[in-house]
Every structure is written in structure tokens, then in C-alpha cells.
Protein backbone atom coordinates (compact mmCIF):
# COMPACT_ATOMS: atom_id res chain seq x y z
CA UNK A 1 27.65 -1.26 124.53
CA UNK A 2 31.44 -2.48 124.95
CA UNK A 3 32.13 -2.07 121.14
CA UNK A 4 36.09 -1.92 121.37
CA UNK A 5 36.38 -0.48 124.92
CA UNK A 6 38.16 -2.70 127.50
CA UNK A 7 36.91 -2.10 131.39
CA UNK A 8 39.10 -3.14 133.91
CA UNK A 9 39.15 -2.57 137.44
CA UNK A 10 42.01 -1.19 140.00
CA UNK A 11 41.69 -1.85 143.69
CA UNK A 12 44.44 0.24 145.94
CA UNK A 13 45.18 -1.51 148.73
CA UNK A 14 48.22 -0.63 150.41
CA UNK A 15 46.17 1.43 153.64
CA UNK A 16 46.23 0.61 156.70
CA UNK A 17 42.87 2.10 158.26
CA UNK A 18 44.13 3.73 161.38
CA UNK A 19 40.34 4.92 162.11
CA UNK A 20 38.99 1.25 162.66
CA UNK A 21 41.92 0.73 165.77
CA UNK A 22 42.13 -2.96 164.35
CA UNK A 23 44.78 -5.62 164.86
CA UNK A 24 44.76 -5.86 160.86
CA UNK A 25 44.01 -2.88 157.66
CA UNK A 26 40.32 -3.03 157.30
CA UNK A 27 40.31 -4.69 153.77
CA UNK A 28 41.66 -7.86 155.77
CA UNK A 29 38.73 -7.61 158.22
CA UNK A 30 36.06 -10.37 158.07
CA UNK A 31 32.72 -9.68 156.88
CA UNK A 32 30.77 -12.66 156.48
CA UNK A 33 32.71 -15.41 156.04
CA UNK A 34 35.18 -13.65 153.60
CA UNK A 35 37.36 -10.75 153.75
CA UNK A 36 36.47 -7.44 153.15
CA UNK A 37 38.59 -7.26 150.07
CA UNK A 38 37.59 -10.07 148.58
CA UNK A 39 33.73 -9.14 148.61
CA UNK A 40 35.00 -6.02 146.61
CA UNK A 41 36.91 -8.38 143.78
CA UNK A 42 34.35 -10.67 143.87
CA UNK A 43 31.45 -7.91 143.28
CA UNK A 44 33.97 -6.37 140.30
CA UNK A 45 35.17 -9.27 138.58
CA UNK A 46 31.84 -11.28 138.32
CA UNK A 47 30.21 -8.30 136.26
CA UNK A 48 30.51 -9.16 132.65
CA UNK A 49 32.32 -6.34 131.29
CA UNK A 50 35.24 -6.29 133.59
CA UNK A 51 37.84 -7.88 131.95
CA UNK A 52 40.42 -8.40 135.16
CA UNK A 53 41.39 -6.38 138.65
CA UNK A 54 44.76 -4.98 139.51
CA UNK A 55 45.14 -4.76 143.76
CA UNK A 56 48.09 -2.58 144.72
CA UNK A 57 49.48 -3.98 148.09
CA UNK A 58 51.49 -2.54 150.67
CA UNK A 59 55.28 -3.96 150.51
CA UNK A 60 54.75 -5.36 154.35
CA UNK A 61 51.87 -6.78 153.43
CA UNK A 62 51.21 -9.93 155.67
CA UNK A 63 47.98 -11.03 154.66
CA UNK A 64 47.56 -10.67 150.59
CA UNK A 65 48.63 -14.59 150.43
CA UNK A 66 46.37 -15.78 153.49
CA UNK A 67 43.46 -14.89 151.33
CA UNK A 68 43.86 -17.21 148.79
CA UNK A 69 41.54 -15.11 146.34
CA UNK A 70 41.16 -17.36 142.74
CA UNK A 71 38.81 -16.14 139.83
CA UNK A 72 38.74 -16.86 135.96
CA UNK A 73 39.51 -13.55 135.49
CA UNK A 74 42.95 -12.26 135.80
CA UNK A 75 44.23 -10.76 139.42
CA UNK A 76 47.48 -8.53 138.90
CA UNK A 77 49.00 -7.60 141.78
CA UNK A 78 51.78 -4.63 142.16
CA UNK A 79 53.03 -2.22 144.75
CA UNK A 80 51.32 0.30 146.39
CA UNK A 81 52.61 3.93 146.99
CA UNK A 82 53.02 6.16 150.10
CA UNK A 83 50.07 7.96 148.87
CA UNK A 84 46.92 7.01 147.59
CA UNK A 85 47.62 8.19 143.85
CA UNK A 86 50.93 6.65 144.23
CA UNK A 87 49.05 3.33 144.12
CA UNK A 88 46.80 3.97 141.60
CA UNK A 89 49.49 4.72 139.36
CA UNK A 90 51.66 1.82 139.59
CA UNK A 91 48.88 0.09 139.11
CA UNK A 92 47.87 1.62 136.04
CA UNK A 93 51.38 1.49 134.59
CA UNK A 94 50.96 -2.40 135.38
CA UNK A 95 48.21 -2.91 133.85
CA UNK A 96 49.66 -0.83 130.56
CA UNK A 97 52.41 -2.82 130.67
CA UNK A 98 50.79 -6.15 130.84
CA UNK A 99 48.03 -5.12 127.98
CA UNK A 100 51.06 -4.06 125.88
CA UNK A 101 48.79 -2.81 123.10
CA UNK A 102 48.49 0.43 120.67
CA UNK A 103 44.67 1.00 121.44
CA UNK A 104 44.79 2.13 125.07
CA UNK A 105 42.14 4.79 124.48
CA UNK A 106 40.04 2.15 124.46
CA UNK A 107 41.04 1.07 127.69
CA UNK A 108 38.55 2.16 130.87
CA UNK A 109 39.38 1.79 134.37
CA UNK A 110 37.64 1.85 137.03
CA UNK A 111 39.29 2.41 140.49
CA UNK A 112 37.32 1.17 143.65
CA UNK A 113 37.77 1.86 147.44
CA UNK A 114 39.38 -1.66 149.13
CA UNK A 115 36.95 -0.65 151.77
CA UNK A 116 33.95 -0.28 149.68
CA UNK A 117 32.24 -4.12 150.00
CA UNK A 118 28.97 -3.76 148.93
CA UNK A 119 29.68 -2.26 145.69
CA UNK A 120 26.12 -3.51 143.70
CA UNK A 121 26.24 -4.59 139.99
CA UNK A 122 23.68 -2.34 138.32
CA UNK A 123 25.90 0.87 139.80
CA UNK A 124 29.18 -0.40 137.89
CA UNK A 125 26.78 -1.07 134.90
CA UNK A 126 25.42 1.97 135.07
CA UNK A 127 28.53 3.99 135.84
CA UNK A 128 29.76 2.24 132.48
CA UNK A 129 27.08 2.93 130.50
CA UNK A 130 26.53 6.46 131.03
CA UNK A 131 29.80 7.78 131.73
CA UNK A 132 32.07 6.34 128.74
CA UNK A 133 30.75 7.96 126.13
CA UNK A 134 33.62 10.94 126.32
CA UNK A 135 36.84 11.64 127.65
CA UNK A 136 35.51 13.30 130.86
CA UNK A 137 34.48 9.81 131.95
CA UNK A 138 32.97 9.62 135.50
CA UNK A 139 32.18 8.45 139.43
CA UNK A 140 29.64 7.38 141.46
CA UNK A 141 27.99 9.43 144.09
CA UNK A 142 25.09 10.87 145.83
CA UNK A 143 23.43 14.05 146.27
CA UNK A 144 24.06 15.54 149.78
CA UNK A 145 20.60 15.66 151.64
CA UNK A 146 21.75 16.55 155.14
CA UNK A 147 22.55 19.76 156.13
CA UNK A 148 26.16 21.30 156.14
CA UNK A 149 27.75 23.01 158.80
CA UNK A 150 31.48 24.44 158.24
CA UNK A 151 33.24 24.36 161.63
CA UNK A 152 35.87 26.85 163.20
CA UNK A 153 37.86 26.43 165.66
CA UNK A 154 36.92 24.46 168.48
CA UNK A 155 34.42 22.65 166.82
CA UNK A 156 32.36 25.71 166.80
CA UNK A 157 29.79 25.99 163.70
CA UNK A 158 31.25 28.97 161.29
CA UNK A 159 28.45 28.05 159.00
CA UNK A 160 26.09 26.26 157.32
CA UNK A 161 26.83 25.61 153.79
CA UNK A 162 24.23 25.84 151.10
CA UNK A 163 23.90 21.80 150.07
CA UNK A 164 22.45 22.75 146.38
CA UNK A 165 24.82 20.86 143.78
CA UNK A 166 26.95 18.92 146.52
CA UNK A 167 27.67 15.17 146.00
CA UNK A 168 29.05 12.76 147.92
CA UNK A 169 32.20 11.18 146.27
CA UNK A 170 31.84 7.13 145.87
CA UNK A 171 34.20 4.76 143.99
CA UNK A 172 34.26 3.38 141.25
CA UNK A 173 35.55 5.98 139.42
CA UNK A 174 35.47 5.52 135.68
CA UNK A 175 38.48 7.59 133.21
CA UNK A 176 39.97 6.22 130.27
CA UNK A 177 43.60 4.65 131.14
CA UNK A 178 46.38 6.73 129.52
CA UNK A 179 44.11 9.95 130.69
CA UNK A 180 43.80 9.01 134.57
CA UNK A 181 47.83 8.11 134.00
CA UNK A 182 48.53 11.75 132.37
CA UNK A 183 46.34 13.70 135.87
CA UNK A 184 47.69 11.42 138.42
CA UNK A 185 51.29 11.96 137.74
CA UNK A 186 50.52 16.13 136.65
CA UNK A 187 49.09 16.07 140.02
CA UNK A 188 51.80 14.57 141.73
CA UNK A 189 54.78 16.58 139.51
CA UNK A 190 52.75 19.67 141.19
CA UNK A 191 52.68 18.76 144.46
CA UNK A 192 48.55 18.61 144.55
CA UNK A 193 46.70 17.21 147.20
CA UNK A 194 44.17 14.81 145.62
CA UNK A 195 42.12 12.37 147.66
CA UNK A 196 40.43 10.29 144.72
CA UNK A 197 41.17 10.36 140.89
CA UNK A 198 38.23 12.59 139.88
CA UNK A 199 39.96 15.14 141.35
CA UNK A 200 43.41 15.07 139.34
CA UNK A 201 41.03 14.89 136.16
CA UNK A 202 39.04 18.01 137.33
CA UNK A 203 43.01 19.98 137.93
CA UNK A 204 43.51 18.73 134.44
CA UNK A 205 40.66 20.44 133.04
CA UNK A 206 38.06 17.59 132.98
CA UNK A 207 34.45 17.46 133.96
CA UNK A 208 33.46 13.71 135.22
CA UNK A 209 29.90 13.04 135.37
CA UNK A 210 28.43 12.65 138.49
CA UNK A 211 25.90 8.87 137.99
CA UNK A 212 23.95 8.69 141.49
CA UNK A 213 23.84 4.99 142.88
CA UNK A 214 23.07 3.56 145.90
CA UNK A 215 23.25 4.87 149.32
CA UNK A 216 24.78 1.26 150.65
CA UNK A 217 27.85 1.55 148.72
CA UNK A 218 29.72 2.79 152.07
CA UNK A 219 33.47 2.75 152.78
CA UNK A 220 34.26 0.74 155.87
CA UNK A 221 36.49 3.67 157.92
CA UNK A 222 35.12 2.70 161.98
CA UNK A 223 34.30 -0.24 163.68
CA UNK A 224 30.40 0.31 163.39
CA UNK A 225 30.81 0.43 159.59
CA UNK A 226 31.62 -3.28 159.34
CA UNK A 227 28.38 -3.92 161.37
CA UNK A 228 26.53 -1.92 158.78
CA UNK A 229 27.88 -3.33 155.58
CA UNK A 230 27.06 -6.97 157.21
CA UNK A 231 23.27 -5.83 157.39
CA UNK A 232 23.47 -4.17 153.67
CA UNK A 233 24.90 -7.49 152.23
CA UNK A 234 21.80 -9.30 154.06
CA UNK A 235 19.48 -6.81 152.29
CA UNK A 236 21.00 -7.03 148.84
CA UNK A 237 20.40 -10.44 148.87
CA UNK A 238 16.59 -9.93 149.77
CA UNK A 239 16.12 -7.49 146.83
């Protein structure tokens, strides 16, 4: 499968999770005797075709070097952004830089929610099996199954919206490394309001593939979502 194609991994991690009212941003929060950031490197860096991880952190962050995070594989670490996409791109350019090679078109990476813990193995397989075989590359999701309602103001229904063809945006997203580097900074240049990478491919005239995976790959955004991940990692280990 890997042929010459490199797969490595980018975690932004420079939020701060206002919506889960902690003392802490919600990738530092403790789920099961680890933090919730390091269940997301651990789940990315033991699959065999990642080759290393680079975490973008915020530049107050307080907590990066209480975790103590070690792995055979490399951990690069650079500065986050005040946006999002600001953090994926430094991250990307670190990761060019420290690669330092001609062949980046054979470089994949694939950028992952700090907040997304139970991440399982076959989805990143499957993610990179189906979805590098162009230059579209791709994202995990799920089809939307409950109904859609389009509020006004007041929180007053406007309408319902017809669910055919709607996903539900997970990470990882999958796009080849000088490509994702080419949207994100178009997107910023332009002043576009993207909130994940498949979006500045789709402004720059891409089509990512949608690969379904699993319904427990949730991001941790309120308090009750830390419960839930702590009973998903339970199950995973049961299957």
C-alpha cells in the first residue's frame, strides 16, 4: 500500500475549549489515567504507517511539559496560530522543513482534532487506504441520520433541511502536504472562514472523499463528552 508515500500526522493544539468551563483546555483533561491528548498521539503514532506527529501548542502553554509524552516515533512540536488553520500551517511548514526532501508529493498528512480520543485504528487505515489514491485526498465522517432543523431567530425552527447527502465532518483529514499548505494559506490570503482543512481544499477546487467510520470517534467540546469517550474507550477494548 505505502509504496513511496510518507503518512504523518498533525495534531493542533493551541485551543483552549471555552465550552467545557474547565480549569485547564480539554486536551489536558484526564481521561483514564492519561490525558486526553495523549490518547490521541498514542492512537496515531502506534498505527504502522504513521511515520511521526507534529502538536502545535499554544505559546502560554502550561501543561505540554507536565505530560511527559515519549514514543519511538518522532514528536515535533511548534507554535500554534490565533486561528485554527494558523496552526495547521506552521505545523506543516515544520514538518517540511524538518523532512527537507524533493519528494513532498509523496508526503500525506493527516490532521486530527486534539479533542478527538478515541480515534480507532482501522478508520486511519481505512482513511489511508481509500483516500490516497489522488490529489483530492480525504476525511472521515458520517452520514447525517437525524433530522435537520434550520433555526431563525429566537431559536424558532425556519426549517427542516432535507438530510440526503449530508455528512458529519470527523478528523483525520487526509491531503497530500504541499497541497493542504497551497489551500490553507489561499484561504487565509482571502480572508475565508474555514473550520477544518477539507474545506480550504474544496475553495481550492478539490473534491475529498468522504470514508464513513465510526460513530465513537467524538470530539470532546462539554463536560458530558469526557464521560462518554471514558465509556467508548471501555467498549473498544471489549471489541
Amino acid at each position: 500500500m505505502k509504496n513511496n508515500k510518507s503518512f504523518w500526522a498533525v495534531i493542533p493544539a493551541a485551543g483552549v475549549g471555552k465550552r467545557m468551563a474547565a480549569d485547564k483546555p480539554k486536551q489536558y483533561l484526564e481521561l483514564q489515567n492519561k490525558t486526553v491528548i495523549e490518547h490521541c498521539l498514542q492512537r496515531l503514532l502506534d498505527h504502522p504507517s504513521i511515520e511521526g506527529v507534529v502538536v502545535s501548542l499554544d505559546d502560554n502553554d502550561l501543561y505540554w511539559q507536565t505530560v511527559n509524552f515519549t514514543h519511538e516515533k518522532p514528536v515535533l512540536v511548534t507554535l500554534g496560530g490565533a486561528e485554527r488553520y494558523d496552526s495547521v500551517i506552521n505545523s506543516l511548514m515544520t514538518l517540511k522543513n524538518h523532512l527537507a526532501v524533493d519528494h513532498l508529493n509523496d508526503v500525506w498528512v493527516l490532521v486530527h482534532d486534539a479533542a478527538r480520543p478515541c480515534i480507532r485504528q482501522e478508520d486511519i487505515s481505512k482513511l489511508i487506504e481509500t483516500a490516497s489514491f489522488d490529489d483530492h485526498g480525504g476525511l472521515l465522517a458520517i452520514p447525517v441520520r437525524d433530522t435537520m432543523k434550520r433555526q431563525q431567530e429566537n431559536h424558532r425552527v425556519q426549517t427542516t433541511v432535507d438530510r440526503t447527502g449530508l455528512w458529519h465532518a470527523l478528523t483525520p483529514q487526509m491531503f497530500k502536504l504541499p497541497l493542504l499548505i497551497n489551500a490553507l494559506n489561499n484561504a487565509q490570503e482571502k480572508g475565508l472562514h474555514v473550520t477544518d482543512d477539507a474545506s480550504a481544499m474544496e475553495f481550492t477546487g478539490y473534491m475529498p472523499l468522504l470514508v464513513e467510520g465510526h460513530e465513537d470517534n467524538i470530539k470532546i467540546t462539554r463536560p458530558f463528552d469526557l464521560t462518554l469517550a471514558n465509556l467508548y474507550l471501555k467498549e473498544q477494548l471489549n471489541d
